[in-house]
C-alpha atoms as a PDB file:
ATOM      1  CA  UNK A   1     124.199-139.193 -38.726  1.00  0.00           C
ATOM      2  CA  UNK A   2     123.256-136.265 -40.395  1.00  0.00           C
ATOM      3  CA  UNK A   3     123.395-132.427 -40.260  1.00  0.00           C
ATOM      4  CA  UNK A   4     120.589-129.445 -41.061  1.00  0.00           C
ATOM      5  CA  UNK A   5     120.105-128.553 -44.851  1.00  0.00           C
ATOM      6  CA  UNK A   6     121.039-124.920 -44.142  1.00  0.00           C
ATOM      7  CA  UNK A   7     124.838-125.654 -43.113  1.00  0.00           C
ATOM      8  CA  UNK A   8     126.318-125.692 -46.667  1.00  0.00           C
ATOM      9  CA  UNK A   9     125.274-125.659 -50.087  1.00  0.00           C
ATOM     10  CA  UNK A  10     125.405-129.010 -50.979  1.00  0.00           C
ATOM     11  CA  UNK A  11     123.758-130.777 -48.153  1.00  0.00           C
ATOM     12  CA  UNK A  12     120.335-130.161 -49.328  1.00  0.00           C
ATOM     13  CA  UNK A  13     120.567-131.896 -52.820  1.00  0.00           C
ATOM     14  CA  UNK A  14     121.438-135.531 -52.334  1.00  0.00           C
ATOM     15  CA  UNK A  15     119.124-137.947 -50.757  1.00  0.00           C
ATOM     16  CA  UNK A  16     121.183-139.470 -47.815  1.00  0.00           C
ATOM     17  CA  UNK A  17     119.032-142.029 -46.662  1.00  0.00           C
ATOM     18  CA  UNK A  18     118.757-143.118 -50.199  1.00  0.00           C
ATOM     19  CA  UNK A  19     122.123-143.550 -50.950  1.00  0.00           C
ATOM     20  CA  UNK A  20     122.658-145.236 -47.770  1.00  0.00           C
ATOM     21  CA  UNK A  21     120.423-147.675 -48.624  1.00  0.00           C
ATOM     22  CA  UNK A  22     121.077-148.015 -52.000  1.00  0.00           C
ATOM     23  CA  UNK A  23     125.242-149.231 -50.479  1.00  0.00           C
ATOM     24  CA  UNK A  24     123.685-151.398 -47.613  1.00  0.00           C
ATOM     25  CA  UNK A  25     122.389-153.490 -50.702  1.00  0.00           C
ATOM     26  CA  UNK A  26     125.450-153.127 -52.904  1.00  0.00           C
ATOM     27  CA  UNK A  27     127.207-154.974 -49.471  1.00  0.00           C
ATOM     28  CA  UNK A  28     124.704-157.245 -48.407  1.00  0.00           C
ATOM     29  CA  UNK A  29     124.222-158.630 -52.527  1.00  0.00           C
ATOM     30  CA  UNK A  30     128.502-159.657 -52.442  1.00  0.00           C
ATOM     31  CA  UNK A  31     127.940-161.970 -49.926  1.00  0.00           C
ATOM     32  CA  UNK A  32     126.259-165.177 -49.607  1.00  0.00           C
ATOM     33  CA  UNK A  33     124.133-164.206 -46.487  1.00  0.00           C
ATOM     34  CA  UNK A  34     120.514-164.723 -45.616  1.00  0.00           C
ATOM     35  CA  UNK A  35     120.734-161.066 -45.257  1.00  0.00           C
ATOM     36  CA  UNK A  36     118.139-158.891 -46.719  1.00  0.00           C
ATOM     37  CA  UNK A  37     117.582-155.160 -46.474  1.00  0.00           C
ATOM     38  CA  UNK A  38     114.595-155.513 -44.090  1.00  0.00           C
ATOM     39  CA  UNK A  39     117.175-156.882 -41.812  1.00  0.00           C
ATOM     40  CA  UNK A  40     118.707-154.040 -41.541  1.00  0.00           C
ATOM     41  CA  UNK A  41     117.863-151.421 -39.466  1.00  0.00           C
ATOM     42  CA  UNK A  42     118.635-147.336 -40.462  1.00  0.00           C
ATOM     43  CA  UNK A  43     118.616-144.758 -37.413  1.00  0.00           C
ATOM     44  CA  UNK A  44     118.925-141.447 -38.926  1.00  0.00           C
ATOM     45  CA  UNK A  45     120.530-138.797 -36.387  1.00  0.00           C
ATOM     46  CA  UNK A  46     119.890-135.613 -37.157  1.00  0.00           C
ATOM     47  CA  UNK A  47     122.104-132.622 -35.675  1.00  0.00           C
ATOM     48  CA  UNK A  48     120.977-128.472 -35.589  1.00  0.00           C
ATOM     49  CA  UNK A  49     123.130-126.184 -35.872  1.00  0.00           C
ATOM     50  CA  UNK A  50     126.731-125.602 -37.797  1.00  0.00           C
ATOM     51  CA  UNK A  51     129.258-125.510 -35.272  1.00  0.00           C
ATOM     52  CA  UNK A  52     129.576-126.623 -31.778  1.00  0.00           C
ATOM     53  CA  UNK A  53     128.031-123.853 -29.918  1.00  0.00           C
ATOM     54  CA  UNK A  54     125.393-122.871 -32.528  1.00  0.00           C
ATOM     55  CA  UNK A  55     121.861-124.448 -30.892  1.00  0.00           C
ATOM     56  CA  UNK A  56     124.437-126.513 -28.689  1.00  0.00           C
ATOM     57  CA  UNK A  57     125.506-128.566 -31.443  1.00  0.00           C
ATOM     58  CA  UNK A  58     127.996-130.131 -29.090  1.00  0.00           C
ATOM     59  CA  UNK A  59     126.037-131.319 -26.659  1.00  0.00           C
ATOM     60  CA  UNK A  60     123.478-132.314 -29.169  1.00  0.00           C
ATOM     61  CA  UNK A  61     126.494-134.758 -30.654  1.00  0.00           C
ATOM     62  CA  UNK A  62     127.580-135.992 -27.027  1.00  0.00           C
ATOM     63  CA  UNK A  63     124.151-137.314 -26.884  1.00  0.00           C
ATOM     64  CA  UNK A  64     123.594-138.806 -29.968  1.00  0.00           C
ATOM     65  CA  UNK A  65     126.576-140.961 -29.618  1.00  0.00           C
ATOM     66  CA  UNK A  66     125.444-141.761 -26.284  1.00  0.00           C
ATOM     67  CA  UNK A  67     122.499-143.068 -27.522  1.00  0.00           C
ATOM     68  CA  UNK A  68     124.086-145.176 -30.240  1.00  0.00           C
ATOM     69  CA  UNK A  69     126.337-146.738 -27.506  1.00  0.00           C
ATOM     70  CA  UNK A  70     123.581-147.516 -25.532  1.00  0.00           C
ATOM     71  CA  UNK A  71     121.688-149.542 -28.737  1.00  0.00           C
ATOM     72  CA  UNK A  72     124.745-151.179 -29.604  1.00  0.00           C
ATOM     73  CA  UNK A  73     125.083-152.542 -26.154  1.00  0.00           C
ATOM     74  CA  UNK A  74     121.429-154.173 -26.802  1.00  0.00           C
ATOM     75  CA  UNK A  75     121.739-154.769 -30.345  1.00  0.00           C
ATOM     76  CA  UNK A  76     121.524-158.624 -31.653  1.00  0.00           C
ATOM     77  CA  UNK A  77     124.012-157.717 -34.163  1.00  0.00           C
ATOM     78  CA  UNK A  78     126.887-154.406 -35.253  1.00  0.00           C
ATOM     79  CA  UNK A  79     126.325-151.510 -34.630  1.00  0.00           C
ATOM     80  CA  UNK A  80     127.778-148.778 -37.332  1.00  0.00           C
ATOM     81  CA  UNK A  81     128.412-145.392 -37.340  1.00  0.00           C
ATOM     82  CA  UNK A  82     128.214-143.555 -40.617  1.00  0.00           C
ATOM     83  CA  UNK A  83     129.521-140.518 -39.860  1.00  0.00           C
ATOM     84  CA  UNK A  84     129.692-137.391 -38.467  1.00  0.00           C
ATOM     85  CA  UNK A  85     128.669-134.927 -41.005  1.00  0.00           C
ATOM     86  CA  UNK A  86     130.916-132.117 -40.413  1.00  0.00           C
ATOM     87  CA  UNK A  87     134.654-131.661 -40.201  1.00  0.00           C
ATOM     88  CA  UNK A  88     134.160-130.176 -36.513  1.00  0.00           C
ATOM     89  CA  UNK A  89     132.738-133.574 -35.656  1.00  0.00           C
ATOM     90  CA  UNK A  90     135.305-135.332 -36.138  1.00  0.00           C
ATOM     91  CA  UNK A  91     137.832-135.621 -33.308  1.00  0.00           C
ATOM     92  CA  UNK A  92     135.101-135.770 -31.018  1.00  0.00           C
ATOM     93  CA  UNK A  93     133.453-138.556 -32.292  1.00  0.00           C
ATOM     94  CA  UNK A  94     136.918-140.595 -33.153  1.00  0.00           C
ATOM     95  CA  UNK A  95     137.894-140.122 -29.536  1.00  0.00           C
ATOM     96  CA  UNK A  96     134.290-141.101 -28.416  1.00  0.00           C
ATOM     97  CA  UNK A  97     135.165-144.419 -30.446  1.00  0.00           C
ATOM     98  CA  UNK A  98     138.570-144.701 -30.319  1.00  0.00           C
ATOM     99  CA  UNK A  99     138.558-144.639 -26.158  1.00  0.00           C
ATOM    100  CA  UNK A 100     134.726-147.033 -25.659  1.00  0.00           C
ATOM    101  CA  UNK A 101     135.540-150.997 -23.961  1.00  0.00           C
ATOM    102  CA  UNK A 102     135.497-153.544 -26.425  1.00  0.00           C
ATOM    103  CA  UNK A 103     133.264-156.453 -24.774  1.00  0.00           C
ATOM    104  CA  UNK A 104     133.953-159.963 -25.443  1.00  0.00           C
ATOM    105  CA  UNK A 105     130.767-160.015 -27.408  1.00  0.00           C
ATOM    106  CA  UNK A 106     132.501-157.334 -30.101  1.00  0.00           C
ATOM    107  CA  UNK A 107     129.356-157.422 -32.155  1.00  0.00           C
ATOM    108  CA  UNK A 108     128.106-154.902 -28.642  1.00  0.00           C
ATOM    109  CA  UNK A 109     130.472-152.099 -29.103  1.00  0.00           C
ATOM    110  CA  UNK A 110     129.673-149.411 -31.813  1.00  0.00           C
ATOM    111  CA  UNK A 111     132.224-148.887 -34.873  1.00  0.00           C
ATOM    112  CA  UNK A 112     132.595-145.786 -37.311  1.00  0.00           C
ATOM    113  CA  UNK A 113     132.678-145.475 -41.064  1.00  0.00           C
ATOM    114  CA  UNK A 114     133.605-141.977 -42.269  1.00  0.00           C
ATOM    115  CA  UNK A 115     133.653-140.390 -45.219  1.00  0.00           C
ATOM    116  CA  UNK A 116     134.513-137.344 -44.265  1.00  0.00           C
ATOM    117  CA  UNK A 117     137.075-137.164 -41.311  1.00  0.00           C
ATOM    118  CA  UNK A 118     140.768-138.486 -42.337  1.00  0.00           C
ATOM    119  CA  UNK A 119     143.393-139.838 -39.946  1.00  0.00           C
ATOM    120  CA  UNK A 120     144.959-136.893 -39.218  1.00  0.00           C
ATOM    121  CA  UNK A 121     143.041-136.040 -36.862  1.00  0.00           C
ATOM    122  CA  UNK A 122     144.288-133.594 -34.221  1.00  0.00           C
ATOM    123  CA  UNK A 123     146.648-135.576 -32.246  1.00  0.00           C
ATOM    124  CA  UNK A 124     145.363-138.698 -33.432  1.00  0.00           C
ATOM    125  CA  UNK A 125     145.392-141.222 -36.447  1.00  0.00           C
ATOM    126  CA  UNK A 126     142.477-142.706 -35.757  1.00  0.00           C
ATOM    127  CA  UNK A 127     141.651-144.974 -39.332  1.00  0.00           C
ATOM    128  CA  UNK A 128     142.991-148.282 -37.323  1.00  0.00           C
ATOM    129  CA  UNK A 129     142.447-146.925 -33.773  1.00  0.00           C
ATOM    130  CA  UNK A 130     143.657-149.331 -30.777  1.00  0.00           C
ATOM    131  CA  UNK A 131     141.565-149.503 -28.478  1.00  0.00           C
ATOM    132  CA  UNK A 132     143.260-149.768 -25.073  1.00  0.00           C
ATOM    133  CA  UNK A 133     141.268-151.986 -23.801  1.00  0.00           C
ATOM    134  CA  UNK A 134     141.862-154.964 -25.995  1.00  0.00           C
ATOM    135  CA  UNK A 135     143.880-157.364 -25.929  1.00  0.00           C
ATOM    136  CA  UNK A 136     147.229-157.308 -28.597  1.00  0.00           C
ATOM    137  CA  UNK A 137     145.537-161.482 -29.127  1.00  0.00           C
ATOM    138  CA  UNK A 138     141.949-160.092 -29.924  1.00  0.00           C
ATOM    139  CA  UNK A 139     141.334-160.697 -33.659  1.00  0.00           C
ATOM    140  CA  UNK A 140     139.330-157.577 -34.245  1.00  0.00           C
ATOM    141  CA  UNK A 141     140.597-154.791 -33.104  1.00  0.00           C
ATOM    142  CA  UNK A 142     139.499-151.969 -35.517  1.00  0.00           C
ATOM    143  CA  UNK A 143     137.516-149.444 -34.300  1.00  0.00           C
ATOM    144  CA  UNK A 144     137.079-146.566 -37.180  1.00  0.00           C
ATOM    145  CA  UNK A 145     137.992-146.379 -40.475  1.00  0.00           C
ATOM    146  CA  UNK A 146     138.337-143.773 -42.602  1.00  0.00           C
ATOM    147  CA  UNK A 147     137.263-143.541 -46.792  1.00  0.00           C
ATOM    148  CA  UNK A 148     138.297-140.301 -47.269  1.00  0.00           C
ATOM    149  CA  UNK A 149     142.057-140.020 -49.168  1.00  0.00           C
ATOM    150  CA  UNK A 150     144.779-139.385 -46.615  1.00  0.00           C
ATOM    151  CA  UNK A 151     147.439-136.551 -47.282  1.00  0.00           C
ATOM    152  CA  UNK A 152     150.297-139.003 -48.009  1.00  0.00           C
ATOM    153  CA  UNK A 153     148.858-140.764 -51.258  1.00  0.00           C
ATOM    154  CA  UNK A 154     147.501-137.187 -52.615  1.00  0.00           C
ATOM    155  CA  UNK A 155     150.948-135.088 -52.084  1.00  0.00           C
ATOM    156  CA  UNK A 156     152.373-138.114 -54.210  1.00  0.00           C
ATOM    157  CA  UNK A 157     149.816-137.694 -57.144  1.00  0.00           C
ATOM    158  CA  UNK A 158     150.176-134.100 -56.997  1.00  0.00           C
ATOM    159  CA  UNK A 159     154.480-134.315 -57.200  1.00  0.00           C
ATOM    160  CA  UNK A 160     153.964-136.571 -60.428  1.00  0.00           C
ATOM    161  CA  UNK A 161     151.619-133.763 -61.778  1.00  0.00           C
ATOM    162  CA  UNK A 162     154.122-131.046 -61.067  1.00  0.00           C
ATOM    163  CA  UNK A 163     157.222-133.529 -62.652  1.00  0.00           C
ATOM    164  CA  UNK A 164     154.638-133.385 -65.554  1.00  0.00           C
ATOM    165  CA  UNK A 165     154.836-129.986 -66.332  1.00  0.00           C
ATOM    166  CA  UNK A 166     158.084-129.314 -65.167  1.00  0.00           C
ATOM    167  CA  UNK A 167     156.410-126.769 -62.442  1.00  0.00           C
ATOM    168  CA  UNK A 168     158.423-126.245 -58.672  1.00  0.00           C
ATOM    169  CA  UNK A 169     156.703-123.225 -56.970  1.00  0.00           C
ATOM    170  CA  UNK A 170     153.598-123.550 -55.532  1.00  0.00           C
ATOM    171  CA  UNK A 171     151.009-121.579 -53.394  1.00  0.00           C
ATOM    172  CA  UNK A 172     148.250-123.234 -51.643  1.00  0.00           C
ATOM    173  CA  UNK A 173     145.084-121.557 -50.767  1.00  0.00           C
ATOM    174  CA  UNK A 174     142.626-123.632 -48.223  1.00  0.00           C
ATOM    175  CA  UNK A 175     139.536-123.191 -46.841  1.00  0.00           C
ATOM    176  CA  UNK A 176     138.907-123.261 -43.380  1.00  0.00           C
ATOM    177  CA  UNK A 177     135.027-123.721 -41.739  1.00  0.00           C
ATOM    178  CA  UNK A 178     133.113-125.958 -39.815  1.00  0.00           C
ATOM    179  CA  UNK A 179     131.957-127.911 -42.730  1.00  0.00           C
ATOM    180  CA  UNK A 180     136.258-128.222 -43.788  1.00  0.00           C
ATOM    181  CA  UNK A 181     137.774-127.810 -40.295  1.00  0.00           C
ATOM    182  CA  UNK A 182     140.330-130.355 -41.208  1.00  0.00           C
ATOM    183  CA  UNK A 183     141.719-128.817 -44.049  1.00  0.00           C
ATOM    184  CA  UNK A 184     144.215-126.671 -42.147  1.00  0.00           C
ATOM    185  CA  UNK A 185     145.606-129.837 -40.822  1.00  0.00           C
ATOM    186  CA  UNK A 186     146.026-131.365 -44.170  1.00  0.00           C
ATOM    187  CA  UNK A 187     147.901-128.436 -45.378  1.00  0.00           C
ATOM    188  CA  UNK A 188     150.447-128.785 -42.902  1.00  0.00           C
ATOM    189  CA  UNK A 189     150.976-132.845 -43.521  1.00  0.00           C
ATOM    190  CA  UNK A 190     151.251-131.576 -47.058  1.00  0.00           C
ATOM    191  CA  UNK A 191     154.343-129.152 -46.841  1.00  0.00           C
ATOM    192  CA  UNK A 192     156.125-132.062 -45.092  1.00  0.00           C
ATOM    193  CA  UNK A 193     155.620-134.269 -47.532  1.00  0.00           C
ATOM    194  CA  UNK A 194     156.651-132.090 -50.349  1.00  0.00           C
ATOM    195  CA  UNK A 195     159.111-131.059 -48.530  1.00  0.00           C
ATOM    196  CA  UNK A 196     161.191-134.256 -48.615  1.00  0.00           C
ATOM    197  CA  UNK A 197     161.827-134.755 -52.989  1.00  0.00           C
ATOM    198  CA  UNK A 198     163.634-137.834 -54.288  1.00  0.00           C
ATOM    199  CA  UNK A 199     167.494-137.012 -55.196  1.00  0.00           C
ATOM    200  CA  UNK A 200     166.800-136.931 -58.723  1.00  0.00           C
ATOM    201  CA  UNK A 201     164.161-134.316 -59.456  1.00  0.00           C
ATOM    202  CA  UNK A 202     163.732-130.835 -58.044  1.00  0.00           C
ATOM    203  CA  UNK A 203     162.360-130.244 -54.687  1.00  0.00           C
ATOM    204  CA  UNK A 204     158.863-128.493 -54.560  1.00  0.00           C
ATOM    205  CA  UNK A 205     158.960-125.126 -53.119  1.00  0.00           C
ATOM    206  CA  UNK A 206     155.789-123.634 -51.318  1.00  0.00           C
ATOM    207  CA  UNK A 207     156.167-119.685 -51.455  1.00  0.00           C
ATOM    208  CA  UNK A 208     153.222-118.990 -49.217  1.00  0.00           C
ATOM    209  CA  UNK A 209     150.193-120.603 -47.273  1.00  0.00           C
ATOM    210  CA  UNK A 210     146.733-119.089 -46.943  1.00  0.00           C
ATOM    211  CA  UNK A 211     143.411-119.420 -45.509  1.00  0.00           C
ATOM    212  CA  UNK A 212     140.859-118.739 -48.290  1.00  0.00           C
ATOM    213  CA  UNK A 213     138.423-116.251 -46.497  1.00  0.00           C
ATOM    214  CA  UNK A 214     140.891-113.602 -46.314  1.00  0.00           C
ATOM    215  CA  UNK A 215     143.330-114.560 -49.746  1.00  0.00           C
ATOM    216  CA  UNK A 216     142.152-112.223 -51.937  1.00  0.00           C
ATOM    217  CA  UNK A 217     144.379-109.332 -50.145  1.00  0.00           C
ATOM    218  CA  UNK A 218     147.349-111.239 -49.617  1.00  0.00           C
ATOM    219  CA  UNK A 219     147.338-112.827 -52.779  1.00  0.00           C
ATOM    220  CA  UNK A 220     147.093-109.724 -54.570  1.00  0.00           C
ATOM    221  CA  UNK A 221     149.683-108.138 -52.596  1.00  0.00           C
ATOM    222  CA  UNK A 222     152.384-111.213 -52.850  1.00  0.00           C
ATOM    223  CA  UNK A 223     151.892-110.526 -57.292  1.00  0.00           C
ATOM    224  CA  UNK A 224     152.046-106.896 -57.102  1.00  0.00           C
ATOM    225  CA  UNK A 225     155.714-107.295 -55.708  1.00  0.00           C
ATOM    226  CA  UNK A 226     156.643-109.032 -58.705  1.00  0.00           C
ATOM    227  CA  UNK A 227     156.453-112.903 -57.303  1.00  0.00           C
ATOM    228  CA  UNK A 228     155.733-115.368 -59.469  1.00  0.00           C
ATOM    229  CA  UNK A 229     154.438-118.844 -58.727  1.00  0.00           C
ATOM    230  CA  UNK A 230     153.504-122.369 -61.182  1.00  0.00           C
ATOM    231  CA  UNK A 231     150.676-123.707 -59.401  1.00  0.00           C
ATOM    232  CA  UNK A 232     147.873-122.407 -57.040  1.00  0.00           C
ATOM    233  CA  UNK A 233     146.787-125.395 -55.230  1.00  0.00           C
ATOM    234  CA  UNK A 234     143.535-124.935 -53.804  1.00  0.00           C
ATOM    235  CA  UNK A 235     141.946-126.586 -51.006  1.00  0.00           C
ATOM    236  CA  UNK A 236     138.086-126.548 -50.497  1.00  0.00           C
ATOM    237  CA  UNK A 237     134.795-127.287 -52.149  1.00  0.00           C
ATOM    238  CA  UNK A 238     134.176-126.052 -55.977  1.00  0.00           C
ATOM    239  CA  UNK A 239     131.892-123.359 -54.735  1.00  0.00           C
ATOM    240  CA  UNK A 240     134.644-121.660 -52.315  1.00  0.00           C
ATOM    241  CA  UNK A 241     137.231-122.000 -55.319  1.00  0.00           C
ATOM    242  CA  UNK A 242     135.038-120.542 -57.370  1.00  0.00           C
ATOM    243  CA  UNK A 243     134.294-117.800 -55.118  1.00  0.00           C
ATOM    244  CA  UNK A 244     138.170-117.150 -55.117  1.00  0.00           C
ATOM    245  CA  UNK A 245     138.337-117.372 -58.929  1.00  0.00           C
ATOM    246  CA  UNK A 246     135.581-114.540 -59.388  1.00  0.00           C
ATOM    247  CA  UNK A 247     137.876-112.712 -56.717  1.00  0.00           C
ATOM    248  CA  UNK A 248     140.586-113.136 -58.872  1.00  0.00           C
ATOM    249  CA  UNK A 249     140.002-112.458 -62.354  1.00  0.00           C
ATOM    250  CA  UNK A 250     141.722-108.790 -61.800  1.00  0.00           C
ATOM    251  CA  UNK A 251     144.979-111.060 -61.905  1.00  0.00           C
ATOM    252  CA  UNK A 252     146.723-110.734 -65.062  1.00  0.00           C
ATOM    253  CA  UNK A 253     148.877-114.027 -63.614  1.00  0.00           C
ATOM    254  CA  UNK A 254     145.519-115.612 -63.615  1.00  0.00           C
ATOM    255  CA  UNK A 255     143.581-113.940 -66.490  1.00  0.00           C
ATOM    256  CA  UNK A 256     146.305-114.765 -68.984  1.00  0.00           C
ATOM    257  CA  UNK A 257     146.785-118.192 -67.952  1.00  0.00           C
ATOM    258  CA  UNK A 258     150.126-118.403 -66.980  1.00  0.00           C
ATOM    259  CA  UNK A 259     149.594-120.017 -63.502  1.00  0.00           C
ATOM    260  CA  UNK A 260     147.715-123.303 -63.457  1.00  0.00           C
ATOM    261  CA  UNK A 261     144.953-123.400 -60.687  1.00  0.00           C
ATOM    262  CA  UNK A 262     144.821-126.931 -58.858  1.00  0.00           C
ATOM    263  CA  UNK A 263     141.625-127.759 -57.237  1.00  0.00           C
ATOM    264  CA  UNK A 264     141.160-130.955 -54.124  1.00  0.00           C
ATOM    265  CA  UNK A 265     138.595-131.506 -51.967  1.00  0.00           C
ATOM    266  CA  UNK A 266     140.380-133.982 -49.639  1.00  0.00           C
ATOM    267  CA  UNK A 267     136.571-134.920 -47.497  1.00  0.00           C
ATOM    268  CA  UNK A 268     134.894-135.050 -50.690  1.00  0.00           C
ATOM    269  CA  UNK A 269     137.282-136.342 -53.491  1.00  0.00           C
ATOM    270  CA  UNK A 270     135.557-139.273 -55.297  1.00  0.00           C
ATOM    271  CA  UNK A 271     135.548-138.333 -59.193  1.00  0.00           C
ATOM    272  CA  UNK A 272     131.329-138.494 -59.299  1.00  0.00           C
ATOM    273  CA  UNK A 273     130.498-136.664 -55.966  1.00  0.00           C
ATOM    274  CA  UNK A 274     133.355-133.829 -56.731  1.00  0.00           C
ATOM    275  CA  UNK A 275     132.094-133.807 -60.431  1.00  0.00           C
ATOM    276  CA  UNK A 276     128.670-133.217 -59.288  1.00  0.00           C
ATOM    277  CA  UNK A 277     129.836-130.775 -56.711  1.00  0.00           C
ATOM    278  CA  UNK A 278     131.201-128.565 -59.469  1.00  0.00           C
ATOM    279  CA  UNK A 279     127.491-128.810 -61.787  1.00  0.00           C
ATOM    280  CA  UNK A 280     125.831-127.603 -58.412  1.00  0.00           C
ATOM    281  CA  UNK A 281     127.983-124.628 -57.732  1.00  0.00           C
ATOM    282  CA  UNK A 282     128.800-123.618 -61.605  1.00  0.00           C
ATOM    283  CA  UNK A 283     124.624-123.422 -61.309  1.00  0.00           C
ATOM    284  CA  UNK A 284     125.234-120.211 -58.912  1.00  0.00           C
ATOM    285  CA  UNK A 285     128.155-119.164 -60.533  1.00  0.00           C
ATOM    286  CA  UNK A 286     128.662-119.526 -63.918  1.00  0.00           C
ATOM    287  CA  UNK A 287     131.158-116.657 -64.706  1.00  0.00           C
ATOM    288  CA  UNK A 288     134.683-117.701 -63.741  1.00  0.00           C
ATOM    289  CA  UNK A 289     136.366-115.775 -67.178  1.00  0.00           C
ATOM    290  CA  UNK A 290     139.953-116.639 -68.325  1.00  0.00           C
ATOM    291  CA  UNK A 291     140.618-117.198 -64.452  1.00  0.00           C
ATOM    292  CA  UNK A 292     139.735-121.191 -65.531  1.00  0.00           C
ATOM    293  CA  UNK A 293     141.745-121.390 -68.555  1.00  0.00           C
ATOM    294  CA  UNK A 294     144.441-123.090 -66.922  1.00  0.00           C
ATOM    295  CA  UNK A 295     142.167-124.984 -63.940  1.00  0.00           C
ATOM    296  CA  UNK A 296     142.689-128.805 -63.005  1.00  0.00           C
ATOM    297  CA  UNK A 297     140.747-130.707 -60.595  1.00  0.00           C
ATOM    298  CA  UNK A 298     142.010-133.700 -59.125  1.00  0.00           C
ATOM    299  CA  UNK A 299     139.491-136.689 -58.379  1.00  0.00           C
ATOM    300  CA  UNK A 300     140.077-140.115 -57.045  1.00  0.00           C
ATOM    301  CA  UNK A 301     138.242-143.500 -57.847  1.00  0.00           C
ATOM    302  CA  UNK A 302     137.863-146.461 -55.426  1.00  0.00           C
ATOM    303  CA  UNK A 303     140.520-149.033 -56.109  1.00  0.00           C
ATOM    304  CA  UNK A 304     140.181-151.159 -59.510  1.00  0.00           C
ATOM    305  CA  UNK A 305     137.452-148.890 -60.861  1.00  0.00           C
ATOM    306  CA  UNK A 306     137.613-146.604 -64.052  1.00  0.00           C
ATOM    307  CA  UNK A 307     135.287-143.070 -64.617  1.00  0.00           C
ATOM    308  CA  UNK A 308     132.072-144.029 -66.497  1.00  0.00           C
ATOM    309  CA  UNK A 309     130.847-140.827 -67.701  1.00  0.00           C
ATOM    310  CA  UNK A 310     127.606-142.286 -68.128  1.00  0.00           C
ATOM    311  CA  UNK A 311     127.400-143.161 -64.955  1.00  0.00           C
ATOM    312  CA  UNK A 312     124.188-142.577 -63.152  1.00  0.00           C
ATOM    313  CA  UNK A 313     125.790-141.339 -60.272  1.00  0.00           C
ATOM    314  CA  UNK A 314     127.076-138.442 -61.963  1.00  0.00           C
ATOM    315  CA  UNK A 315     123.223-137.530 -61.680  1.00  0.00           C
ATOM    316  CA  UNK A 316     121.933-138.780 -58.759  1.00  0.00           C
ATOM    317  CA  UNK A 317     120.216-135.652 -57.348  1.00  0.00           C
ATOM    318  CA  UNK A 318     117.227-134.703 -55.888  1.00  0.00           C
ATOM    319  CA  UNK A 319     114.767-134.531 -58.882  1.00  0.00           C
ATOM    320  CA  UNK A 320     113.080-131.370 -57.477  1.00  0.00           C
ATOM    321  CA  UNK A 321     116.823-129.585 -58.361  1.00  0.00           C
ATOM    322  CA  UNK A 322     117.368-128.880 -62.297  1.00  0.00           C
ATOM    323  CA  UNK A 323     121.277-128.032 -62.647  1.00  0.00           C
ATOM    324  CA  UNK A 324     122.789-126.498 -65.888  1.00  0.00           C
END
């Protein structure tokens, strides 16, 4: 399942079906199956639109999921969902597979891989959903799960960095929009998490919480009052922090390095795809100034894997784009 080109900035540079592909492969070649690409068969579901109401994008997704639970009913084999494509997708489509009948054929009912959506979903965890209507006996009873990082193993990583430097108060910036309408929800795991310190160390203090699209003002006003803080902790894409970097270079805090900027992407963390995130959008803006003297971003690999820096992944891109 896909989404139009003209929703963000990065959906129009990476070849999806490719890469799609390109993993069906990588899965099929660590078995010892009969299995062969041609046996598998790609439905590409494109939605219009960049939220729910724009070109009824809702109903547009109510139907394409009907349509995959209708194929998976007939199907000779699984049916999987890779998807949805935006973060205002995703509690519709969890509860859409969280909530379908489990046959006793289980190879008929269609299952969810997301990339995107994590299991904090509004009022539901839905990485290991339980489907009511199996039985507690049934041997599979998974229904979604989820490869983006949850909130839990990031707030840790991000304590040992603060321990590190010997930093305590922190503000977090986040961006809210269709394409990260989960963020907001992630914030709020994180303060209770870093809320709760071990004995021994000092307990993280969050001084203020703030959507991005309207930070620049209330930032601004929380430093001219004389606050300090150790970390910014930003939450969105490299070109929104960016955005609010170029807003912020006024900032002597910032200009003079004295308060260390902390970037995650929690739908898009893996070290290559943010990495390449961050050549796409420093093509359009180039200029951060002394705002990035004191910038980290924070990455994740998959489990047991190092960074290869001359990885090809770092650039797998459309060939039609040329990135500085």
């Amino acid at each position: 399942m896909g989404s139009s080109n003209s929703c963000f900035q990065e959906s129009g540079y990476y070849d999806l079906l490719f890469t799609v592909r390109t993993a069906v492969q990588f899965t099929i070649s660590r078995y010892k199956s009969p299995l062969s690409l041609e046996n598998v068969r790609l439905n590409y579901q494109v939605l219009y639109g960049c939220s729910n109401r724009n070109k009824a994008r809702g109903l547009q997704l109510i139907r394409a999921l009907d349509e995959m639970k209708n194929y998976s009913e007939t199907a000779r084999s699984w049916s999987v969902l890779l998807g949805p494509p935006l973060g205002g997708d995703c509690n519709i489509v969890s509860d859409w597979i969280a909530n379908e009948a489990i046959r006793f054929d289980t190879h008929h009912s269609l299952y969810q891989v997301t990339y995107l959506c994590r299991s904090e979903s509004i009022g539901r965890q839905f990485a290991q959903v339980d489907r009511p209507s199996v039985h507690e006996s049934t041997d599979l009873n998974l229904a979604s799960v989820s490869m983006a990082v949850q909130t839990f193993p990031f707030a840790s990583a991000f304590q040992i960095l603060l321990r590190y430097y010997g930093w305590q108060d922190v503000m977090v910036i986040f961006e809210v929009s269709e394409v990260r309408i989960q963020n907001h929800v992630f914030v709020e795991a994180l303060r209770m998490y870093l809320a709760y310190s071990p004995p021994k160390f000092a307990p993280v203090r969050i001084v203020g919480v703030f959507a991005l699209e309207c930070s620049a003002e209330s930032v601004s006003n929380y430093f001219s009052k004389g606050n300090t803080v150790d970390v910014i902790l930003v939450i969105a894409r490299p070109s929104m922090t960016l955005n609010f970097l170029r807003n912020m270079k006024s900032l002597k805090m910032l200009s003079s390095g004295k308060v260390a900027v902390v970037q995650f992407d929690p739908s898009s963390s893996n070290v290559y795809d943010a990495l390449r995130a961050w050549r796409l959008a420093m093509n359009f803006e180039m200029e951060i100034g002394e705002a990035g003297l004191c910038l980290f971003i924070l990455n994740t690999n998959p489990t047991g894997s190092g960074f290869d820096f001359s990885s090809p992944y770092l650039n797998s891109v459309r060939k039609q784009m040329t990135l500085s």
